[in-house]
N, C-alpha and C. Protein backbone atom coordinates (compact mmCIF):
# COMPACT_ATOMS: atom_id res chain seq x y z
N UNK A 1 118.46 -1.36 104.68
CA UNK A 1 118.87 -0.23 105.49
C UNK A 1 119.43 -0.76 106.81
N UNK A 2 120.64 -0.08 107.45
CA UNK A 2 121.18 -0.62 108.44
C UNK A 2 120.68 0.90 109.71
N UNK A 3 120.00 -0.14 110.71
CA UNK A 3 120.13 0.90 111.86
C UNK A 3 120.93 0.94 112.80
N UNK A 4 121.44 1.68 113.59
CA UNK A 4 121.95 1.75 114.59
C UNK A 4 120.57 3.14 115.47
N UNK A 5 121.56 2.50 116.74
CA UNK A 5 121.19 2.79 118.03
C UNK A 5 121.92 2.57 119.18
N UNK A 6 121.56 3.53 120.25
CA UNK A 6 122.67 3.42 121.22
C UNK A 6 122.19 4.34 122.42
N UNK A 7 123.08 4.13 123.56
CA UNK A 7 122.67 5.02 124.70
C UNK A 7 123.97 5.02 125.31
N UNK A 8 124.19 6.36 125.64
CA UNK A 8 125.45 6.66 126.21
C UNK A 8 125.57 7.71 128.10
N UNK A 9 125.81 7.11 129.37
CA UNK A 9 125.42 7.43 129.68
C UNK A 9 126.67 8.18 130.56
N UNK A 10 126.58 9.44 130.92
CA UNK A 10 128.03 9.52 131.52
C UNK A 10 127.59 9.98 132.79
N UNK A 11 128.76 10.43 133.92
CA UNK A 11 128.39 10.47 135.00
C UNK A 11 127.69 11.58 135.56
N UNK A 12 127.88 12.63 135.31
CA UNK A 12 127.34 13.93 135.70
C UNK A 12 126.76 15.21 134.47
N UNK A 13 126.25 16.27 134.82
CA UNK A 13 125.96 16.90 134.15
C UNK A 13 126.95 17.58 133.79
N UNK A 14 127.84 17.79 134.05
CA UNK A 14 129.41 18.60 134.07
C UNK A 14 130.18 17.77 132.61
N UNK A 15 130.21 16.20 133.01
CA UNK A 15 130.44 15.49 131.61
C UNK A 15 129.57 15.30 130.31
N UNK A 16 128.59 15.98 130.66
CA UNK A 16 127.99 16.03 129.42
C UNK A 16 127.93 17.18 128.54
N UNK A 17 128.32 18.28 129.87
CA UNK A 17 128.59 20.01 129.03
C UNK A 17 130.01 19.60 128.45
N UNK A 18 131.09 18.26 128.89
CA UNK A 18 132.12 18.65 128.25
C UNK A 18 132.33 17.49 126.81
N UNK A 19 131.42 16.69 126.53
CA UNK A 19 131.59 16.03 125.54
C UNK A 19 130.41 16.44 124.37
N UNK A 20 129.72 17.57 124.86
CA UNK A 20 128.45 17.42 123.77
C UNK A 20 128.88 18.57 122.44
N UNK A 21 130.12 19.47 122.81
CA UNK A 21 130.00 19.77 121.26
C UNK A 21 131.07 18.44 120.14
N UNK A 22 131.71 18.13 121.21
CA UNK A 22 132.20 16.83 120.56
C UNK A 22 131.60 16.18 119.16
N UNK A 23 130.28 15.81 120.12
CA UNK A 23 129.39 14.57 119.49
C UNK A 23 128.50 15.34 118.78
N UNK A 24 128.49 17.00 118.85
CA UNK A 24 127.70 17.51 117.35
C UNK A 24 128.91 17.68 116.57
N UNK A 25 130.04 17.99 116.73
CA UNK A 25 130.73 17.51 115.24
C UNK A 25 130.78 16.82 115.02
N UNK A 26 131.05 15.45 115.51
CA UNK A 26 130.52 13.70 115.28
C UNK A 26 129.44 13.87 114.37
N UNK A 27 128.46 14.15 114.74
CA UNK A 27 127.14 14.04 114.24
C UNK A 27 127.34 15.08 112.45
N UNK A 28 127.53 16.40 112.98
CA UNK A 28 127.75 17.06 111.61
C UNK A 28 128.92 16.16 110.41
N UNK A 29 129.68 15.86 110.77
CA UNK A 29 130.33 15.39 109.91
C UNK A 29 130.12 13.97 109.37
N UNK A 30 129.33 12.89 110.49
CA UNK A 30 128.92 12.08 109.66
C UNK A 30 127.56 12.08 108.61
N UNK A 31 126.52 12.98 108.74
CA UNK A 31 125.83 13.24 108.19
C UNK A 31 126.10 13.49 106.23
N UNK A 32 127.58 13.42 106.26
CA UNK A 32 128.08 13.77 105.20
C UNK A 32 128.41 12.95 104.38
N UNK A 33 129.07 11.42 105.06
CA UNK A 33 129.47 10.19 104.83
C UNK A 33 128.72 9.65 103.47
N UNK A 34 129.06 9.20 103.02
CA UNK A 34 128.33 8.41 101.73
C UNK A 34 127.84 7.30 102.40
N UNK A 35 126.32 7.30 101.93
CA UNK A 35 125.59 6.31 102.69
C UNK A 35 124.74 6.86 103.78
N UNK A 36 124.66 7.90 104.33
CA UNK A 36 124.02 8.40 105.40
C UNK A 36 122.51 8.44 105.44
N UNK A 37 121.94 8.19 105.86
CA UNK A 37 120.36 8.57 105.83
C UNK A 37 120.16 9.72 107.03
N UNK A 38 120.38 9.26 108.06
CA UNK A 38 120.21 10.26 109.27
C UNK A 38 121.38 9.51 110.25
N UNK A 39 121.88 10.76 111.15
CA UNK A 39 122.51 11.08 112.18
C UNK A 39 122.54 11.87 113.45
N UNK A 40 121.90 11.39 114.41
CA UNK A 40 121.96 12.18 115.30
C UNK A 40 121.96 11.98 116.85
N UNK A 41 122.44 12.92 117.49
CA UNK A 41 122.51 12.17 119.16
C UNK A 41 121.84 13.09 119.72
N UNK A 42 120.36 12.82 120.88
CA UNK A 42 119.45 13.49 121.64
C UNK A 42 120.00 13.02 122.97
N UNK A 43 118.96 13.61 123.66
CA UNK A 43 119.11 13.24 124.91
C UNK A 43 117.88 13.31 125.71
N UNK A 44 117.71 11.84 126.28
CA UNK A 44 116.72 11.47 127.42
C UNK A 44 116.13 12.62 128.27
N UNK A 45 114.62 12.70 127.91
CA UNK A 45 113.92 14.00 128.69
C UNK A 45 114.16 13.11 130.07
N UNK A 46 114.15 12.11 130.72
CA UNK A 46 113.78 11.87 132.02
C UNK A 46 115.18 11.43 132.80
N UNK A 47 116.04 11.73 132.38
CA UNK A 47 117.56 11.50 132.79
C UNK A 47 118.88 12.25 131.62
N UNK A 48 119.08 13.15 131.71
CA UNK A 48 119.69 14.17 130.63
C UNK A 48 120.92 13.78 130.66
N UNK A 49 121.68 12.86 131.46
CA UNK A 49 122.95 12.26 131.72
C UNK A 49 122.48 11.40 130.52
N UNK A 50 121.45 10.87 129.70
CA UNK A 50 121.84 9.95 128.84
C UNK A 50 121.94 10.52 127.69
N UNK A 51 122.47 10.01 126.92
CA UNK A 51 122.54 10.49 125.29
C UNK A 51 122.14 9.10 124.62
N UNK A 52 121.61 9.35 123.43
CA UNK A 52 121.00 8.31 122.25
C UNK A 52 121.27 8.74 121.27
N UNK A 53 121.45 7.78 120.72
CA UNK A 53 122.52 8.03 119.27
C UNK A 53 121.67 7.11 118.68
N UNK A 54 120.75 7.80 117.18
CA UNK A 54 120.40 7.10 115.89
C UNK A 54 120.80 7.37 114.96
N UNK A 55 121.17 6.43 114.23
CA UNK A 55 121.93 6.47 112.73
C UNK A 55 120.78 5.51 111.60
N UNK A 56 121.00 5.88 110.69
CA UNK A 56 120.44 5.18 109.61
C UNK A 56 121.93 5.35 107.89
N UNK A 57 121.67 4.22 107.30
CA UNK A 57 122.67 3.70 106.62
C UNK A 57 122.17 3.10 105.67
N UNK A 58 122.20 3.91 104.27
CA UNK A 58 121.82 2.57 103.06
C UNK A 58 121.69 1.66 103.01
N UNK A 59 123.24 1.00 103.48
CA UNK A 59 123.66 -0.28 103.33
C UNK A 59 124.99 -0.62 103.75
N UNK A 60 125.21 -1.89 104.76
CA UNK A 60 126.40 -2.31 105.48
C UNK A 60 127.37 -1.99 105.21
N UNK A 61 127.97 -1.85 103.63
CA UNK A 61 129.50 -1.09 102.90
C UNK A 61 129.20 0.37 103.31
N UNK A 62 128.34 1.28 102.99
CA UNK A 62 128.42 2.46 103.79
C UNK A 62 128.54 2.58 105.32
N UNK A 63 128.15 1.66 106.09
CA UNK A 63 128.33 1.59 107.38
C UNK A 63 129.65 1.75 107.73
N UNK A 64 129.94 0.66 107.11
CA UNK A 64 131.35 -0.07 107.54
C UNK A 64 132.45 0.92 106.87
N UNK A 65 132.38 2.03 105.84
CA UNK A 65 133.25 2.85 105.40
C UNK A 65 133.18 4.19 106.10
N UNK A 66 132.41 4.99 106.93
CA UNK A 66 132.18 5.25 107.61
C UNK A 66 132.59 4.97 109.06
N UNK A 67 132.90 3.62 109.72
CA UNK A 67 133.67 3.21 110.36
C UNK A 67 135.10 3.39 110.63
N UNK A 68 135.70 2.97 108.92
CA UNK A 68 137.15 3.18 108.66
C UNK A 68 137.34 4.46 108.35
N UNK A 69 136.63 5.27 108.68
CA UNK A 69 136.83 6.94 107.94
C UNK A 69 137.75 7.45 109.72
N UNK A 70 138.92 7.53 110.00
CA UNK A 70 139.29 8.28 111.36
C UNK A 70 138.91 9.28 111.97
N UNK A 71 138.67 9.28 113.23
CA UNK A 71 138.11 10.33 113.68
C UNK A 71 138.94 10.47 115.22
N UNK A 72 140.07 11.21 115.44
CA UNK A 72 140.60 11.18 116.45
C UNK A 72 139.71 11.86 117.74
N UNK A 73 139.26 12.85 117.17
CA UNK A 73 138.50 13.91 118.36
C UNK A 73 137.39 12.81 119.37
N UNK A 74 136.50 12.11 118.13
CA UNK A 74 135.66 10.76 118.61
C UNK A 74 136.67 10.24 119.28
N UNK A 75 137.41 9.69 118.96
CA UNK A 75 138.01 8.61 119.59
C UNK A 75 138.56 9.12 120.94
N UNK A 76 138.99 10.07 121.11
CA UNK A 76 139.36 10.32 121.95
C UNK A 76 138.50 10.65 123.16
N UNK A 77 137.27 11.38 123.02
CA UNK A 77 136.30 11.20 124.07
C UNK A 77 136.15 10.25 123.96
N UNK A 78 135.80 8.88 123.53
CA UNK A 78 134.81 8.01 124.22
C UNK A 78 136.11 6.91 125.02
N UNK A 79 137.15 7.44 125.06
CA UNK A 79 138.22 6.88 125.72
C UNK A 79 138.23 7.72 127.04
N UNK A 80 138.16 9.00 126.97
CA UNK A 80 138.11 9.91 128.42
C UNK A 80 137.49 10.55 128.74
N UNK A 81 135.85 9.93 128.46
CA UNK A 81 135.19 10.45 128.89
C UNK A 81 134.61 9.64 130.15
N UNK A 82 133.46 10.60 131.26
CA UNK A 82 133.45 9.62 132.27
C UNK A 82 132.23 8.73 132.27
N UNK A 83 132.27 7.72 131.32
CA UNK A 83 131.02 7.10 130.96
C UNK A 83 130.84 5.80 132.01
N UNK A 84 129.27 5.87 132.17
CA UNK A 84 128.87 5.11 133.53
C UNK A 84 128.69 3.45 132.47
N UNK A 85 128.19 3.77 131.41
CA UNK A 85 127.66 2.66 130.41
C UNK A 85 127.68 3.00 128.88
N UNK A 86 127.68 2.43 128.15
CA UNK A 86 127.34 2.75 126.76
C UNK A 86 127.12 1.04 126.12
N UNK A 87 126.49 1.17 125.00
CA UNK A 87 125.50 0.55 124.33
C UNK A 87 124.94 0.77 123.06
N UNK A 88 125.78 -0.19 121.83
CA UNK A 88 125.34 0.75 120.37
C UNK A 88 125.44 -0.58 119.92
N UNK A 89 123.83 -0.66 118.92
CA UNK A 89 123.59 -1.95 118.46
C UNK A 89 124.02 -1.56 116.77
N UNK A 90 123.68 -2.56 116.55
CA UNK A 90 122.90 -2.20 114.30
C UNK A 90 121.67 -3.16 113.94
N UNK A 91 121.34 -3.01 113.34
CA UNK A 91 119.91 -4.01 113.18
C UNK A 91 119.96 -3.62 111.53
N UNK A 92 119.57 -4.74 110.56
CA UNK A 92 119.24 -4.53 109.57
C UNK A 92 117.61 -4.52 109.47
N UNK A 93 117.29 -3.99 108.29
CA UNK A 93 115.10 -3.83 108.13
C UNK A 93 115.30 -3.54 106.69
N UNK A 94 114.36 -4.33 106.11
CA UNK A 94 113.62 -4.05 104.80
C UNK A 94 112.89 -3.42 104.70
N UNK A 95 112.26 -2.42 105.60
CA UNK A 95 111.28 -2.10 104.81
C UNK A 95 111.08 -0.89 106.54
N UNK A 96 110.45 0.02 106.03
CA UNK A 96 110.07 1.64 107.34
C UNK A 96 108.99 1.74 106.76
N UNK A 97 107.86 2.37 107.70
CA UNK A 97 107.11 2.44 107.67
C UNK A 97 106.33 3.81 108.67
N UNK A 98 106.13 4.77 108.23
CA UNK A 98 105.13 5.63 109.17
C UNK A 98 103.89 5.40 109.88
N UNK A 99 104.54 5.80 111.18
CA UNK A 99 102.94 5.44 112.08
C UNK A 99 102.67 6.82 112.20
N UNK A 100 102.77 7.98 112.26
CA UNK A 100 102.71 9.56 113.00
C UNK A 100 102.83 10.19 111.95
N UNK A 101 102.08 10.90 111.84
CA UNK A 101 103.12 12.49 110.91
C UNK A 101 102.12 13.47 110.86
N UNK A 102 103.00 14.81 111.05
CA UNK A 102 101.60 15.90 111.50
C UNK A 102 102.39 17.11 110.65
């Protein structure tokens, strides 16, 4: 399973009312992708200027097709939007495990 993760942080609260239905169609539509496990972007209770983005991925060819799938609307915010930082890893894991569940 391939993870991703990420933190996206932009400058004001004003840029985040204007990129966040963006990044739920981002989110809705990759959820769809072949290969998807989960998709989704929250946001930091103790600084709401940040956004976090987790993804989960079968496996690296679904990642990576998913990648090559275009997405102009994406692309285009994270080009004009007014981001202070951003930060998106992948990590591969064999194996998840539950610590919580209620």
């Amino acid at each position: 399973m391939i993870i991703i993760t990420g933190k996206i942080k932009v400058q004001s609260s004003e840029e985040l009312s204007r990129v966040k239905d963006a990044l739920i169609r981002r989110a809705r539509k990759s959820r769809t992708d072949n290969g998807n496990i989960e998709y989704i972007f929250s946001q930091n209770l103790e600084d709401p200027t940040e956004l976090i983005l987790t993804e989960k991925w079968t496996d690296e060819t679904s990642l990576q097709e998913h990648l090559d799938i275009p997405d102009e609307e994406f692309s285009q915010l994270i080009s004009s939007a007014l981001i202070e930082r951003m930060v998106v890893t992948s990590s591969e894991m064999t194996a998840e495990r539950t610590l919580l569940e209620r």
